[in-house]
C-alpha atoms as a PDB file:
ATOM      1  CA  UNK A   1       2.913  -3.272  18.773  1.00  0.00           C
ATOM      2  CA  UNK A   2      -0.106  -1.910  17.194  1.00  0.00           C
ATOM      3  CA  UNK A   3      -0.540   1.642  17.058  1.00  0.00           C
ATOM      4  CA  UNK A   4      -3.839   3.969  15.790  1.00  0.00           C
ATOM      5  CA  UNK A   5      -3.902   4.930  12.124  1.00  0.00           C
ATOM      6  CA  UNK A   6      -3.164   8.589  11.699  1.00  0.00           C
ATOM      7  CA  UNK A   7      -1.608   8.779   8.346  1.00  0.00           C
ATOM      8  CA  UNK A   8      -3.810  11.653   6.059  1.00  0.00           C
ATOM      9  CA  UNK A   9      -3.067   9.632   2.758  1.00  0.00           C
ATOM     10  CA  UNK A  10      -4.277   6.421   4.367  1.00  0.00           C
ATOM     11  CA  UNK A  11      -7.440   7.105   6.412  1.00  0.00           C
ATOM     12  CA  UNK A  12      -9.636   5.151   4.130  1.00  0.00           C
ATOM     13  CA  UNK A  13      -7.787   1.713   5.164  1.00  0.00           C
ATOM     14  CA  UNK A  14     -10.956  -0.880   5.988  1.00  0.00           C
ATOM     15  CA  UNK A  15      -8.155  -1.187   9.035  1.00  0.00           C
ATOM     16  CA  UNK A  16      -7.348   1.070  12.116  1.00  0.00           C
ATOM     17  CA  UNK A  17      -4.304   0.205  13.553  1.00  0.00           C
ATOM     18  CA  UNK A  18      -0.740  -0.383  11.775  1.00  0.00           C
ATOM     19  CA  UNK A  19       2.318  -0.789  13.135  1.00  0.00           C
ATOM     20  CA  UNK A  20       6.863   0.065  12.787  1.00  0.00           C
ATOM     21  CA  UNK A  21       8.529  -0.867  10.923  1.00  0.00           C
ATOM     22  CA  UNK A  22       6.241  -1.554   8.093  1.00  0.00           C
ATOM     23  CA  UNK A  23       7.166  -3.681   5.640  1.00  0.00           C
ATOM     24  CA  UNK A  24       9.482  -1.444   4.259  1.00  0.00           C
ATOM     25  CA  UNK A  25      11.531  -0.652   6.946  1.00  0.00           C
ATOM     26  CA  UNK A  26      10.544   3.408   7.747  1.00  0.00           C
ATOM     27  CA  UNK A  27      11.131   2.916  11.752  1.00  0.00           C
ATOM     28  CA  UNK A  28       8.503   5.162  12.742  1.00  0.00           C
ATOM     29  CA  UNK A  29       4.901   7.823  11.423  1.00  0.00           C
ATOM     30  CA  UNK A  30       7.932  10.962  10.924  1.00  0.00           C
ATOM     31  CA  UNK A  31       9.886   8.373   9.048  1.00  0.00           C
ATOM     32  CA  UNK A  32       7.459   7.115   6.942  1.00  0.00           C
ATOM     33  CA  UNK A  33       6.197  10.557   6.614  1.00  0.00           C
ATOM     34  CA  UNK A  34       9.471  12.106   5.295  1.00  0.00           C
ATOM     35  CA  UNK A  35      10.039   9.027   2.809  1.00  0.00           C
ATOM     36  CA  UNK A  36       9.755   9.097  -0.929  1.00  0.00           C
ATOM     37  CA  UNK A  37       6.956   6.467  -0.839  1.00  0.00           C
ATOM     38  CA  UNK A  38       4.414   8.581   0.770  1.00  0.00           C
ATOM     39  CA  UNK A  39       5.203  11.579  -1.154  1.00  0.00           C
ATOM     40  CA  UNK A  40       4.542   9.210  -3.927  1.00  0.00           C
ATOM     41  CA  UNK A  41       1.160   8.310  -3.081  1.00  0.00           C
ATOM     42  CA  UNK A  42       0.363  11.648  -2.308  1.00  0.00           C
ATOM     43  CA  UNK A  43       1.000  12.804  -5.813  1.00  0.00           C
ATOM     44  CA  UNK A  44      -0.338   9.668  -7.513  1.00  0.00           C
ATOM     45  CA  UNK A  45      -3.328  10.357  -8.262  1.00  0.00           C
ATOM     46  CA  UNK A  46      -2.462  13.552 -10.011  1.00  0.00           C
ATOM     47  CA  UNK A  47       0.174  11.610 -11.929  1.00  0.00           C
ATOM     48  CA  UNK A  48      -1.684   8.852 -13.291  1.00  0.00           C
ATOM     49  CA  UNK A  49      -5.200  11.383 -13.896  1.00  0.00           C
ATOM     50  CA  UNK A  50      -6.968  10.083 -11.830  1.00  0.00           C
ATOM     51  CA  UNK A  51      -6.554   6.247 -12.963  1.00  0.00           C
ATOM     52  CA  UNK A  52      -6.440   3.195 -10.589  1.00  0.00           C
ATOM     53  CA  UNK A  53      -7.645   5.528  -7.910  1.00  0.00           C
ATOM     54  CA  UNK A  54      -7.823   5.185  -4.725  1.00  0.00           C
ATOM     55  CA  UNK A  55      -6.786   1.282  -5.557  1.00  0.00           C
ATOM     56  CA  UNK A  56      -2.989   2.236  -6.236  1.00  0.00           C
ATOM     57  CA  UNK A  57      -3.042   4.502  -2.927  1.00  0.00           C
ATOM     58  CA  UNK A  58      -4.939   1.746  -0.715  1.00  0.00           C
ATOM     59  CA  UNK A  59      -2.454  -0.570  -2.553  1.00  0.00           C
ATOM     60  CA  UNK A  60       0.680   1.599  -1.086  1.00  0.00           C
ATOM     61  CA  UNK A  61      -0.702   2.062   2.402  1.00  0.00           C
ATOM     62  CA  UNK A  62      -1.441  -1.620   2.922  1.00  0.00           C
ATOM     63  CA  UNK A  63       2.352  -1.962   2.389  1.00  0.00           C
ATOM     64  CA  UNK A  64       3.479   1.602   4.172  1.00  0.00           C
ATOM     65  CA  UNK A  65       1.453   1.757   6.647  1.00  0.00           C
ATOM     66  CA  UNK A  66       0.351  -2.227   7.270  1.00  0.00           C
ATOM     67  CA  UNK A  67      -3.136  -3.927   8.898  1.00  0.00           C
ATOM     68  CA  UNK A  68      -2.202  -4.575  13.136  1.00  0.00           C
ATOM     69  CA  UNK A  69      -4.019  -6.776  14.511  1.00  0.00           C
ATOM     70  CA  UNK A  70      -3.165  -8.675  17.670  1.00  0.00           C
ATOM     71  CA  UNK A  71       0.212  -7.115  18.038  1.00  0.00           C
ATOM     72  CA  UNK A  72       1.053  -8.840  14.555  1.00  0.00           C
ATOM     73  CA  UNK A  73       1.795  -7.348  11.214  1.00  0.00           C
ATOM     74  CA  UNK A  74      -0.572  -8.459   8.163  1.00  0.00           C
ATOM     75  CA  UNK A  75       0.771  -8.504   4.674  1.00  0.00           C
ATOM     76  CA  UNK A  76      -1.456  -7.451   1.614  1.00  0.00           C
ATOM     77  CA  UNK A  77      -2.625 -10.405  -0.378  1.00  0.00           C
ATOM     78  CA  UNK A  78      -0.162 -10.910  -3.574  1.00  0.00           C
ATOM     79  CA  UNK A  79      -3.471 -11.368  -6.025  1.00  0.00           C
ATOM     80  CA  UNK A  80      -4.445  -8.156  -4.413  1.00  0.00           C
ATOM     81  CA  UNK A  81      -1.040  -6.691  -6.393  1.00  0.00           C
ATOM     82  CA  UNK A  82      -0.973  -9.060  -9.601  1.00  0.00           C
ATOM     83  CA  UNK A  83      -4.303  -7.991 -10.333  1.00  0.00           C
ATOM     84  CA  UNK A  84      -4.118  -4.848  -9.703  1.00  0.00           C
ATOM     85  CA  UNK A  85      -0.486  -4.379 -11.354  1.00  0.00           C
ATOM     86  CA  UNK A  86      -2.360  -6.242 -14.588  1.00  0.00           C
ATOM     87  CA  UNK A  87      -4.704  -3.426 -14.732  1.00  0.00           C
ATOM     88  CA  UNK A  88      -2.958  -0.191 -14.010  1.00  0.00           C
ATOM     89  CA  UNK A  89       0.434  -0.978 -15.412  1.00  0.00           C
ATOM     90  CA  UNK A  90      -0.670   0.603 -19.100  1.00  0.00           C
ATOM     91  CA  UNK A  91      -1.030   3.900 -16.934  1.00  0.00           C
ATOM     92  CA  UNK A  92       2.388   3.960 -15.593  1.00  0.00           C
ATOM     93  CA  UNK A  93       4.172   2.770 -18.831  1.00  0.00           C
ATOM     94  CA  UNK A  94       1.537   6.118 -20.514  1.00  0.00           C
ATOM     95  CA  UNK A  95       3.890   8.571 -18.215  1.00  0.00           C
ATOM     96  CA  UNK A  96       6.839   6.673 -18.649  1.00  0.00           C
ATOM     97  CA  UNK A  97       7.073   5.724 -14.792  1.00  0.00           C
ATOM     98  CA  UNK A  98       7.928   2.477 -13.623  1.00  0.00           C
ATOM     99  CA  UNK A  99       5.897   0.341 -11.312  1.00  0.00           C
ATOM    100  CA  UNK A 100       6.955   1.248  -8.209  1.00  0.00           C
ATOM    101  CA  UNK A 101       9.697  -0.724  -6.150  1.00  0.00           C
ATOM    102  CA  UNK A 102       7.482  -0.546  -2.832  1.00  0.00           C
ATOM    103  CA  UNK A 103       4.151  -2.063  -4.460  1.00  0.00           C
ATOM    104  CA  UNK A 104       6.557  -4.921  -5.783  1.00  0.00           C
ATOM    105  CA  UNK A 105       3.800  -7.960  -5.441  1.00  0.00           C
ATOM    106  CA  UNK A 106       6.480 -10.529  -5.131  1.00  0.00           C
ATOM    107  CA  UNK A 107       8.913  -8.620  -2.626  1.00  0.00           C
ATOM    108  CA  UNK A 108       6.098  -7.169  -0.313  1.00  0.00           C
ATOM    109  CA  UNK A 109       2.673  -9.423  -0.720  1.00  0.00           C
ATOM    110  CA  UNK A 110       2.532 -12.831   0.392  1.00  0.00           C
ATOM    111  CA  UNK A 111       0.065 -15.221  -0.960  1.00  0.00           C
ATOM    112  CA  UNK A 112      -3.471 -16.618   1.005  1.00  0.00           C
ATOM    113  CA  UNK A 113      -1.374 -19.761   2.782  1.00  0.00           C
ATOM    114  CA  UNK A 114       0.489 -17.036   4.695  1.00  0.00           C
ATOM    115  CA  UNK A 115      -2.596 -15.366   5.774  1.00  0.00           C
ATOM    116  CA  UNK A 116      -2.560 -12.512   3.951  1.00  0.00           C
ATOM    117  CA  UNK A 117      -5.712  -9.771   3.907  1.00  0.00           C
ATOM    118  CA  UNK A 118      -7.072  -8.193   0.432  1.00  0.00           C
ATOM    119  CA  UNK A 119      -6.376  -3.747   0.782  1.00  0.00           C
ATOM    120  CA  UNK A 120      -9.177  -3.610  -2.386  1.00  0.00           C
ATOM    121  CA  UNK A 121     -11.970  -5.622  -0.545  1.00  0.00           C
ATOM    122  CA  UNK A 122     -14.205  -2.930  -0.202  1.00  0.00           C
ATOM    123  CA  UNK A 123     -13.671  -1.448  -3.279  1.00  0.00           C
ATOM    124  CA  UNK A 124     -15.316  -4.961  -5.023  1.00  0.00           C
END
């Protein structure tokens, strides 16, 4: 069931609608909300000054909070994460901070046979 995007960290999704659970598993907006992902994002930008921004947070939500369209869930675009993972990985391993589990391009992105959508497309 789709449901309106109201999530603060991800209101700059080229999508409005997401839908529970997400491809994580958080059950519901509060859960998601509460979980250590978001909190994540919210700080991320901080934590990595300013690099891969707002890529690694569009990145995050496309996984949190997923494109809904047509009642179905979409999954982010592996390429999407490879490439992105390529380039911003060097700012992670700078901190000391591991690539985190939810932005895990093999786990959580499928690739373009599944019918997948790109997060970054408007950012190209």
């Amino acid at each position: 069931q789709c449901t309106e995007m109201v999530l603060g960290y991800c209101q700059d999704v080229p999508y409005s609608h997401t839908t529970f659970p997400n491809i994580v598993g958080h059950r519901s907006r509060q859960d998601l909300e509460m979980g250590a992902e978001y909190m994540l994002l919210s700080v991320i930008h901080g934590l990595l000054n300013g690099e891969c921004s707002p890529d690694i947070r569009l990145l995050g939500c496309s996984v949190l909070a997923p494109r809904c369209q047509d009642n179905k869930l979409m999954k982010p675009c592996r390429s999407s994460c490879e490439m992105l993972k390529k380039s911003c990985i060097h700012a992670f391993e700078a901190i000391q901070m591991a690539w985190p589990y939810f932005l895990d391009c093999d786990r959580f992105f499928v690739g373009n046979e599944e019918g997948c959508y790109d997060p970054l497309s408007d950012l190209r």
